[in-house]
N, C-alpha and C. Protein backbone atom coordinates (compact mmCIF):
# COMPACT_ATOMS: atom_id res chain seq x y z
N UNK A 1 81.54 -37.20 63.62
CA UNK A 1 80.59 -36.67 62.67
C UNK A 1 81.32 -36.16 61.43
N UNK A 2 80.99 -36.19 60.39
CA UNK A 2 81.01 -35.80 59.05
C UNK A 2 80.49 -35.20 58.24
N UNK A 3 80.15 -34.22 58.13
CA UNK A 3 78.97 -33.10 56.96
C UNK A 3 80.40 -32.96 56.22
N UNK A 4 79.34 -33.35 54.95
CA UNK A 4 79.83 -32.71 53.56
C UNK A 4 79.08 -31.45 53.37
N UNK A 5 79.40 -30.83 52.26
CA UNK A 5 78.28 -29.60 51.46
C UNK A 5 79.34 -29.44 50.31
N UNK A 6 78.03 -29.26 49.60
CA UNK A 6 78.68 -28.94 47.76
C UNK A 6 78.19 -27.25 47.47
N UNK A 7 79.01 -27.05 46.85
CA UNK A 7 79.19 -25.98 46.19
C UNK A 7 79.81 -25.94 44.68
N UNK A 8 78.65 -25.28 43.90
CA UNK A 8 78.95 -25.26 42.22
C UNK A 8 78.67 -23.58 42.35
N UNK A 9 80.50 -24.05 41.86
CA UNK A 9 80.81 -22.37 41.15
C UNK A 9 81.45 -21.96 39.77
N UNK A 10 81.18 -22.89 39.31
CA UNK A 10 80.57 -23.26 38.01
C UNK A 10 79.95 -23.95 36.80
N UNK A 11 79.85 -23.03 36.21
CA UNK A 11 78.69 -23.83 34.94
C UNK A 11 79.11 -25.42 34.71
N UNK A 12 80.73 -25.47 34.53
CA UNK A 12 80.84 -26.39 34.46
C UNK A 12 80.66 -27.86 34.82
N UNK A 13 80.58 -27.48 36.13
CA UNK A 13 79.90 -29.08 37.27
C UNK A 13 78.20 -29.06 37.31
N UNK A 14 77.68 -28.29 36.80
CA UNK A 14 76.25 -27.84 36.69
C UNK A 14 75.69 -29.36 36.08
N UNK A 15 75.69 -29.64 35.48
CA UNK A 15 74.91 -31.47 34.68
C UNK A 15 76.03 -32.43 35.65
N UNK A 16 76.76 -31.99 36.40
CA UNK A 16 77.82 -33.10 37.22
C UNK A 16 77.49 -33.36 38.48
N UNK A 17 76.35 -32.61 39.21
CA UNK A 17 76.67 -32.33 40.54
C UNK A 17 75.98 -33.51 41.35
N UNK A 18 74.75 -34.25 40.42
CA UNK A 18 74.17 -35.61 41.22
C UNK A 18 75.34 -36.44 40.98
N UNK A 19 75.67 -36.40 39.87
CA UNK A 19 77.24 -37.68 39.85
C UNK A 19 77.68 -37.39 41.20
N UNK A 20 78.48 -36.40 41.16
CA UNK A 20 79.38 -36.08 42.35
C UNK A 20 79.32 -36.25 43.87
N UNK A 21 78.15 -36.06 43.92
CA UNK A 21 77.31 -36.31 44.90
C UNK A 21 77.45 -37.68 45.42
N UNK A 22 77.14 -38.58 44.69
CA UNK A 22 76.88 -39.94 44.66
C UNK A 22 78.08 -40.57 45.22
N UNK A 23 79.28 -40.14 44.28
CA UNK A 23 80.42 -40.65 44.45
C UNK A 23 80.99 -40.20 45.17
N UNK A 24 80.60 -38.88 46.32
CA UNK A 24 81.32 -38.87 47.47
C UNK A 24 80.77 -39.56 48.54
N UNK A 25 79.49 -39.84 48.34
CA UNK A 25 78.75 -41.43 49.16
C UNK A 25 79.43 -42.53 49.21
N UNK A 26 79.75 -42.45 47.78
CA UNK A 26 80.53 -43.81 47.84
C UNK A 26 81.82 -43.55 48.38
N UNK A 27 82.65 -43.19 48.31
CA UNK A 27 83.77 -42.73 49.22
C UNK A 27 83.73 -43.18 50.38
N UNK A 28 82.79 -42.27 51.10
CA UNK A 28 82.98 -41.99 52.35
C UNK A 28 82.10 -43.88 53.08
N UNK A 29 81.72 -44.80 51.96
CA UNK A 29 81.56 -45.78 52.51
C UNK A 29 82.98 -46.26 52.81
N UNK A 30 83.71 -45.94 51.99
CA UNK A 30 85.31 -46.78 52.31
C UNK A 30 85.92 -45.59 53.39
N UNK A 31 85.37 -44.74 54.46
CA UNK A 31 85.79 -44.67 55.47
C UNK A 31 86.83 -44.63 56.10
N UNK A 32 86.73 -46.01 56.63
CA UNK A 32 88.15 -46.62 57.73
C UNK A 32 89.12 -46.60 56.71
N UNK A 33 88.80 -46.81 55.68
CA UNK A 33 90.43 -46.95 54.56
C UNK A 33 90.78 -45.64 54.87
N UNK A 34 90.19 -44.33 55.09
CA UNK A 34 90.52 -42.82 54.77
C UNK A 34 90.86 -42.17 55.91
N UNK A 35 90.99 -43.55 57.24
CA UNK A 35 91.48 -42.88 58.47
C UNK A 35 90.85 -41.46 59.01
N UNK A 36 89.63 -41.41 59.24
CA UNK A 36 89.07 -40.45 59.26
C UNK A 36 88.48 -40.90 61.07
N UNK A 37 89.21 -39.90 62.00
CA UNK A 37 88.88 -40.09 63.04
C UNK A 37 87.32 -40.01 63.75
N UNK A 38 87.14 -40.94 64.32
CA UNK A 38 85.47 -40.60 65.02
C UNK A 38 85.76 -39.46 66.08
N UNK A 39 86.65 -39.08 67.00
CA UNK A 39 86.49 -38.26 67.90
C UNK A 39 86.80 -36.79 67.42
N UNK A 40 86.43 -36.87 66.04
CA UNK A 40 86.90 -35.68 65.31
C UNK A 40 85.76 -34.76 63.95
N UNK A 41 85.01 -34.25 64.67
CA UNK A 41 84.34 -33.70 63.75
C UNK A 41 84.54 -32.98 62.91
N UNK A 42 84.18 -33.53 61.64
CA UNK A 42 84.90 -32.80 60.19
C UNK A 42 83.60 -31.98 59.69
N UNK A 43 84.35 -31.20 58.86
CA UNK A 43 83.13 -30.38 58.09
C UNK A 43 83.71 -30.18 57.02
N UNK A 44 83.23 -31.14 55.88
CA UNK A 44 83.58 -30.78 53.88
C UNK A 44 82.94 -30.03 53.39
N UNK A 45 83.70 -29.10 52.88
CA UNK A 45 83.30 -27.81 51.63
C UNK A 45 84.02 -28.91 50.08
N UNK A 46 83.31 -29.19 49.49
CA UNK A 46 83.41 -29.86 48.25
C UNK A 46 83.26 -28.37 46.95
N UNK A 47 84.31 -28.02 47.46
CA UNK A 47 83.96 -26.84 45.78
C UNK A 47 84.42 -26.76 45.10
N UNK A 48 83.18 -26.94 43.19
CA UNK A 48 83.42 -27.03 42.07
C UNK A 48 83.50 -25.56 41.72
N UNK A 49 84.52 -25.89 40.89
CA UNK A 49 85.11 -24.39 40.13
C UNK A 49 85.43 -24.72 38.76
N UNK A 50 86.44 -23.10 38.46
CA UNK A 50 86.73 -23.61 37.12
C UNK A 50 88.09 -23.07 36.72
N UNK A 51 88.96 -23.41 36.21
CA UNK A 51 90.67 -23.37 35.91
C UNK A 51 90.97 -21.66 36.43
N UNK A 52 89.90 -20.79 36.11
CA UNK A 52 90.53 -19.48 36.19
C UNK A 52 90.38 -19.20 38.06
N UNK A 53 89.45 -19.50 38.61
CA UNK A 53 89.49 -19.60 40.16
C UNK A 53 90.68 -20.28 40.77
N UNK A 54 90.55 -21.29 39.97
CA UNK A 54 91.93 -22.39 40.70
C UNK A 54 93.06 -21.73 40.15
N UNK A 55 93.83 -21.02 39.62
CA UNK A 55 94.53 -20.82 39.11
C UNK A 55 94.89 -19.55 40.21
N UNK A 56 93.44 -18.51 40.29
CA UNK A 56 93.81 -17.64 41.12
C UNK A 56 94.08 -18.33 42.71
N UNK A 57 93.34 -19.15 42.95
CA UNK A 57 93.92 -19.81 44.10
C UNK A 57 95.49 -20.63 44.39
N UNK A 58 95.88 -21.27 43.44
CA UNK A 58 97.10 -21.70 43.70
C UNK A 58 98.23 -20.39 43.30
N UNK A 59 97.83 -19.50 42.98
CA UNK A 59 98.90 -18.28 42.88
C UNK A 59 98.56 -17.47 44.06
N UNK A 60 97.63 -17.49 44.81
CA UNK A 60 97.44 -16.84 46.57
C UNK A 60 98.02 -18.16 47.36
N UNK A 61 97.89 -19.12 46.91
CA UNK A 61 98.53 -19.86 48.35
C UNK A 61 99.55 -20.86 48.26
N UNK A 62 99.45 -21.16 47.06
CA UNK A 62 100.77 -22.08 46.06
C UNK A 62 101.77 -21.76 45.62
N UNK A 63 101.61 -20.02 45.48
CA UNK A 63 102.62 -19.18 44.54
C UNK A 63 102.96 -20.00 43.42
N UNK A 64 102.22 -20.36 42.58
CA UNK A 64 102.22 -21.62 41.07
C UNK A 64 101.06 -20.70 40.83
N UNK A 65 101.49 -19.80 39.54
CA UNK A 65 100.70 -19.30 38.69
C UNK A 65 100.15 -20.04 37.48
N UNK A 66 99.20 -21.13 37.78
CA UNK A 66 98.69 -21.66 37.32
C UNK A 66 98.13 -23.04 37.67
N UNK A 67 96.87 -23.43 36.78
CA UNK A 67 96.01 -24.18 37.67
C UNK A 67 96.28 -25.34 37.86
N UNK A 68 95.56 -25.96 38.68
CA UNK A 68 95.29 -27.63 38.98
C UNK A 68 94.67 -28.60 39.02
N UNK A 69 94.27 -29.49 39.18
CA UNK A 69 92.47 -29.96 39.48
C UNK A 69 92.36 -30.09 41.05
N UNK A 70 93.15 -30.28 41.82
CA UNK A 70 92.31 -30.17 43.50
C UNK A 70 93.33 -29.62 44.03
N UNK A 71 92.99 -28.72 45.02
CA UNK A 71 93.36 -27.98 46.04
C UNK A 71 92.72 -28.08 47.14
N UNK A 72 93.66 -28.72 48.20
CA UNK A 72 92.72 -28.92 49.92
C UNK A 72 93.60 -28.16 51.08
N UNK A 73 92.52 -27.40 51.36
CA UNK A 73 93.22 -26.93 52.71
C UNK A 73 92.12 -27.16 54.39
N UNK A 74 93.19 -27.27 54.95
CA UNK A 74 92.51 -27.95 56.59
C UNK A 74 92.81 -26.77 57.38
N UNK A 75 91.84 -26.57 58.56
CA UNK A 75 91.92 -25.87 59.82
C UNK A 75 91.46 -26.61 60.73
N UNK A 76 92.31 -26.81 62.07
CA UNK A 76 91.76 -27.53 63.24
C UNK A 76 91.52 -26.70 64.45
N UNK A 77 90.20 -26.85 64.95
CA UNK A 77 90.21 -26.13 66.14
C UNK A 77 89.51 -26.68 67.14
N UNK A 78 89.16 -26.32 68.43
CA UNK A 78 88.76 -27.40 69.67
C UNK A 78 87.44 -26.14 69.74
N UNK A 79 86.51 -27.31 70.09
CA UNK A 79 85.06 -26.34 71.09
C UNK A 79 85.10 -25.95 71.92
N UNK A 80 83.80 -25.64 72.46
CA UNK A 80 84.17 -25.38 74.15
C UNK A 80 84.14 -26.59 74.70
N UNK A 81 83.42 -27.70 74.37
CA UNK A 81 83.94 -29.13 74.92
C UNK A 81 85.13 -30.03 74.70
N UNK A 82 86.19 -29.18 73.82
CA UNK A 82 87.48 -29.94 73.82
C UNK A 82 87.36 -30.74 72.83
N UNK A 83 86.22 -30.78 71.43
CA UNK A 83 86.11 -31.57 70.46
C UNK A 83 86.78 -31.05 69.41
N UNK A 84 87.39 -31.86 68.81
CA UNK A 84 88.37 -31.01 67.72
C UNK A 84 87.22 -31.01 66.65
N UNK A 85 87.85 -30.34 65.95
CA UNK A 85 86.71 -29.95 64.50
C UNK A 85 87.83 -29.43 63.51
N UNK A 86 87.32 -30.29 62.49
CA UNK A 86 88.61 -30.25 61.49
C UNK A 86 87.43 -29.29 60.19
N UNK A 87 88.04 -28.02 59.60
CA UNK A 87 87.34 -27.30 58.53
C UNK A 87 88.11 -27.78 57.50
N UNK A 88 87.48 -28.10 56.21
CA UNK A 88 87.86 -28.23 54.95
C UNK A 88 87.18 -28.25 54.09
N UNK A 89 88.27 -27.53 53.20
CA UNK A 89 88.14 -27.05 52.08
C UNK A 89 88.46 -27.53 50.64
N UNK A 90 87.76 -28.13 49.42
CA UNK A 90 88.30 -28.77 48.58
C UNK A 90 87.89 -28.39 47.54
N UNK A 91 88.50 -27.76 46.64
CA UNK A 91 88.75 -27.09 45.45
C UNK A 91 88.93 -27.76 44.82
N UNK A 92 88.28 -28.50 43.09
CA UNK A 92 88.51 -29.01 42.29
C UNK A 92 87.96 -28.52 41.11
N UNK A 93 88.66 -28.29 39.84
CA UNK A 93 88.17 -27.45 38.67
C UNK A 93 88.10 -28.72 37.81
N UNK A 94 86.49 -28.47 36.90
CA UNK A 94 86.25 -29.62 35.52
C UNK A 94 87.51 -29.31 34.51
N UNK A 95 87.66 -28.14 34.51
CA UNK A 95 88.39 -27.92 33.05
C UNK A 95 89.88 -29.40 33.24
N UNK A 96 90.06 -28.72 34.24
CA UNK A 96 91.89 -29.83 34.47
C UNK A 96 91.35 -31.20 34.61
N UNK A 97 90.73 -31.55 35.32
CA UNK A 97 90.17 -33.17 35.70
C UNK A 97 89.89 -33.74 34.49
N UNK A 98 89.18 -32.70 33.58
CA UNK A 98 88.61 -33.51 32.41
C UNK A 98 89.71 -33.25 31.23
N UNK A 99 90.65 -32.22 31.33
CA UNK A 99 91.99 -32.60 30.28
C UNK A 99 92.66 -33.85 30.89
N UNK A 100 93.10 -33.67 32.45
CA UNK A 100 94.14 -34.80 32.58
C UNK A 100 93.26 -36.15 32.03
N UNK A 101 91.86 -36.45 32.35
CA UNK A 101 91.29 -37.61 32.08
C UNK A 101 91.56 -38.22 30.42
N UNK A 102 91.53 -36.87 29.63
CA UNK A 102 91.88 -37.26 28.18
C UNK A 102 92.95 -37.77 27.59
N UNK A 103 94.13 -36.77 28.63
CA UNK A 103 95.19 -36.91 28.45
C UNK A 103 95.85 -38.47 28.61
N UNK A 104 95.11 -38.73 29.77
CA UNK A 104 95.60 -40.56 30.47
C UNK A 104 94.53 -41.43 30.33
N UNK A 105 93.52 -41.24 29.10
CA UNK A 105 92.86 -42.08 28.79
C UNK A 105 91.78 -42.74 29.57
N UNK A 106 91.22 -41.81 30.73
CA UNK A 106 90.74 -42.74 31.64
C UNK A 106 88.75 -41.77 31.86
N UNK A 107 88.53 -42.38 32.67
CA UNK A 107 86.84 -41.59 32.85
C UNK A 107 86.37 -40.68 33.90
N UNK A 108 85.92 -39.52 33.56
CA UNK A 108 86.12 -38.36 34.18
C UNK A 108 85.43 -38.51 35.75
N UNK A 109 84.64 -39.31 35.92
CA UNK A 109 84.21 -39.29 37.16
C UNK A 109 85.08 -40.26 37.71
N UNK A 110 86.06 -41.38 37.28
CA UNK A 110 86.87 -42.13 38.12
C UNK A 110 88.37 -41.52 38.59
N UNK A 111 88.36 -40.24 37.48
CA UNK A 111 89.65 -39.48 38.09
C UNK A 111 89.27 -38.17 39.41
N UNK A 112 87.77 -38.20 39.01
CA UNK A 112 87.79 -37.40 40.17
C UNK A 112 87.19 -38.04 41.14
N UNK A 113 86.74 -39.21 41.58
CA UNK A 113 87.03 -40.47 42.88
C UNK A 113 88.14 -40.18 43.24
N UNK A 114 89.19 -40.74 42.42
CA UNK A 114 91.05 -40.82 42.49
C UNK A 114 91.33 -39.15 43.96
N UNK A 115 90.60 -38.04 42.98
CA UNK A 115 91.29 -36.91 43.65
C UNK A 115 90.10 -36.68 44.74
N UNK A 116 89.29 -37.16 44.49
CA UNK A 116 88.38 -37.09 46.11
C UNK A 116 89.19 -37.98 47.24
N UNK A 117 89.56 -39.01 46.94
CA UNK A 117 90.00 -39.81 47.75
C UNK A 117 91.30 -39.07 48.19
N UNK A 118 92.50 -38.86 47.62
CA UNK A 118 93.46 -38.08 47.62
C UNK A 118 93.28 -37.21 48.39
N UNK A 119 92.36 -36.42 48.44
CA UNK A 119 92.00 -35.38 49.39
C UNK A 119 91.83 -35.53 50.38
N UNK A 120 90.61 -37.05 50.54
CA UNK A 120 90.11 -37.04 52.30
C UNK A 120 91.77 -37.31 52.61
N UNK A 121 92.30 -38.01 52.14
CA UNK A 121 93.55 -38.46 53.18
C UNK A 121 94.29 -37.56 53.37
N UNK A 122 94.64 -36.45 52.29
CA UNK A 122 95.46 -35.24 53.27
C UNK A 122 94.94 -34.84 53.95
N UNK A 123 93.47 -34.99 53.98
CA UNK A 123 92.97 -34.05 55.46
C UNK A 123 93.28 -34.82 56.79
N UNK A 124 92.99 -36.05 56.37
CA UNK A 124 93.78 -37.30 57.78
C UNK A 124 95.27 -37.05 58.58
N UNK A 125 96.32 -36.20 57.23
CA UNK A 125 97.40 -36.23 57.67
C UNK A 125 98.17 -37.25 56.96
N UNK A 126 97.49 -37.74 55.64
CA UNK A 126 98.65 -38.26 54.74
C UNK A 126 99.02 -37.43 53.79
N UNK A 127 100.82 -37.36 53.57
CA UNK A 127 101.57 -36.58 52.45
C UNK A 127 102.24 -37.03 52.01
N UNK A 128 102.92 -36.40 50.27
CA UNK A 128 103.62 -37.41 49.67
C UNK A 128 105.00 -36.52 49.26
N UNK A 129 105.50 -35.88 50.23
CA UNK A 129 106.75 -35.03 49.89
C UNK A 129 107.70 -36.12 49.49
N UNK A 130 107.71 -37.32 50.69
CA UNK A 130 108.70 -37.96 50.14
C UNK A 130 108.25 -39.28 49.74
N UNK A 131 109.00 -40.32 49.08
CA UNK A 131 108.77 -41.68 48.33
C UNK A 131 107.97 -42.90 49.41
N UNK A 132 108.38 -43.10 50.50
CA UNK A 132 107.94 -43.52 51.24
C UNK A 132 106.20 -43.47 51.46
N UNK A 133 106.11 -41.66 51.79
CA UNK A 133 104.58 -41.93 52.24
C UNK A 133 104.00 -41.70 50.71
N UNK A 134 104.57 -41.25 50.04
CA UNK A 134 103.77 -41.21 48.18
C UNK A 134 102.98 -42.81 48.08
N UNK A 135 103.85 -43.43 48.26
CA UNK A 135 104.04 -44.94 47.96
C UNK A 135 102.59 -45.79 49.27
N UNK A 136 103.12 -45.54 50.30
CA UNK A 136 101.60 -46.04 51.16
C UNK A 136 100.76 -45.24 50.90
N UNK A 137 100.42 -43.43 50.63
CA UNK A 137 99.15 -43.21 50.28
C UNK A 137 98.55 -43.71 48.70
N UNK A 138 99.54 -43.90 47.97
CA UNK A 138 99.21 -44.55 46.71
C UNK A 138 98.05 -45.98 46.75
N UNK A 139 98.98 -46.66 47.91
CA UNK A 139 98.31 -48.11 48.25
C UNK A 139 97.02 -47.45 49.02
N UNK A 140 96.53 -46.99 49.50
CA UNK A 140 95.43 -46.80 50.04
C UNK A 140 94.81 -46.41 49.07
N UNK A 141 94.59 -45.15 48.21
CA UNK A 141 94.20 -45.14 46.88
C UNK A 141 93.64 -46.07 46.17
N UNK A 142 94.89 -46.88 45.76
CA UNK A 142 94.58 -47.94 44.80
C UNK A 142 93.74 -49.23 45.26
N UNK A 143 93.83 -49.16 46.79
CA UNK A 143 92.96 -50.45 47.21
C UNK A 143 91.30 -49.63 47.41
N UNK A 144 90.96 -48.37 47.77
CA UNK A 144 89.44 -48.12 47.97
C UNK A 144 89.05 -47.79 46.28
N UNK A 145 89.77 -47.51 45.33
CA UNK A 145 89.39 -47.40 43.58
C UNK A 145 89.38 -48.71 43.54
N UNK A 146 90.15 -49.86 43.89
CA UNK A 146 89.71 -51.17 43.91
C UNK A 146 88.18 -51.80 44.57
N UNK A 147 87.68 -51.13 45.42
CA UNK A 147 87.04 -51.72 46.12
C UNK A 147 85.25 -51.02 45.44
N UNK A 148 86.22 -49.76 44.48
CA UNK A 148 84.27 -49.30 43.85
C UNK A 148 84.24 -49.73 42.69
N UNK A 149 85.65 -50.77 42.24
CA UNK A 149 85.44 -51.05 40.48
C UNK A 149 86.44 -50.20 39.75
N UNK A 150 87.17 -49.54 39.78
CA UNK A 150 87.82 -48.27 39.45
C UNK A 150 89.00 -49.15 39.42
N UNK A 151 89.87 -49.40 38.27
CA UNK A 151 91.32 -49.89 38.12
C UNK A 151 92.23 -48.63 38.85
N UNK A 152 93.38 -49.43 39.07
CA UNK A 152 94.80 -48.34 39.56
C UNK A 152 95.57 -47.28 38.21
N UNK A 153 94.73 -46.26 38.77
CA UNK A 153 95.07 -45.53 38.17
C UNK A 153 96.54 -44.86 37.90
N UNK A 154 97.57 -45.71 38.39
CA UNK A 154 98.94 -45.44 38.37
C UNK A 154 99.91 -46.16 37.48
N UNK A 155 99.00 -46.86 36.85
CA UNK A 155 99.03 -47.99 35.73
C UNK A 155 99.60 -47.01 34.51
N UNK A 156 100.45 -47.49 33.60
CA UNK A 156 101.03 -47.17 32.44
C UNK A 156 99.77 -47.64 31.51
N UNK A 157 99.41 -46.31 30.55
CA UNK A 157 97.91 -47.02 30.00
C UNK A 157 98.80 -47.46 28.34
């Protein structure tokens, strides 16, 4: 099982939030690309914010006094029937999504696909400390942004 839920905590995602919506539908059609276990019930907190929240958040748990556009954090725990249940949490601020988008020339709802996607997979248990797994979660990336129309965004524009 899979429940999403959105949360706007601010003004900013306020005219964004049917987009967003949509496009985590579409996501979660590419699925199996996102390794997202069936014997594992997830629960998404999708929350929109805005640079000064995120900012206070990655200086409580990042110690990086200053902001980002997504922040995901996971908790796993078992029921009383031994079903794991994965909690998460996903923090993404308009202000950064929509500078970096300017910055790299690209469209604000396809960079934040990019970091939705990015997200489900750290919650799967993909990381990119080192070159190796950077490099296969990249390819997974770039093949489900392939698969909604969305060029590779790792492209030199």
């Amino acid at each position: 099982m899979i429940k999403i839920n959105f949360f706007v905590k601010s003004n900013n995602w306020s005219r964004r939030i049917n987009k967003v919506k949509k496009i985590a539908n579409q996501v979660m059609k590419q699925k199996n690309y996102l390794n997202f276990n069936k014997n594992i019930n997830y629960h998404l907190n999708i929350i929109l914010i805005n640079d000064v929240k995120m900012k206070k958040l990655n200086l409580k748990f990042k110690q990086t006094n200053k902001t980002t556009d997504v922040l995901t954090f996971v908790s796993s725990i078992e029921d009383r029937n031994f079903k794991q249940n994965k909690f998460c949490d996903i923090f993404l601020s308009a202000e950064t999504i929509k500078l970096d988008s300017s910055i790299n020339k690209i469209n604000f709802y396809n960079h934040f696909t990019h970091l939705l996607i990015h997200s489900f997979l750290h919650i799967n248990g993909y990381m990119h400390k080192k070159i190796k797994d950077f490099i296969k979660m990249q390819k997974i990336e770039i093949k489900i942004l392939n698969k909604m129309g969305i060029k590779n965004p790792y492209l030199v524009q």
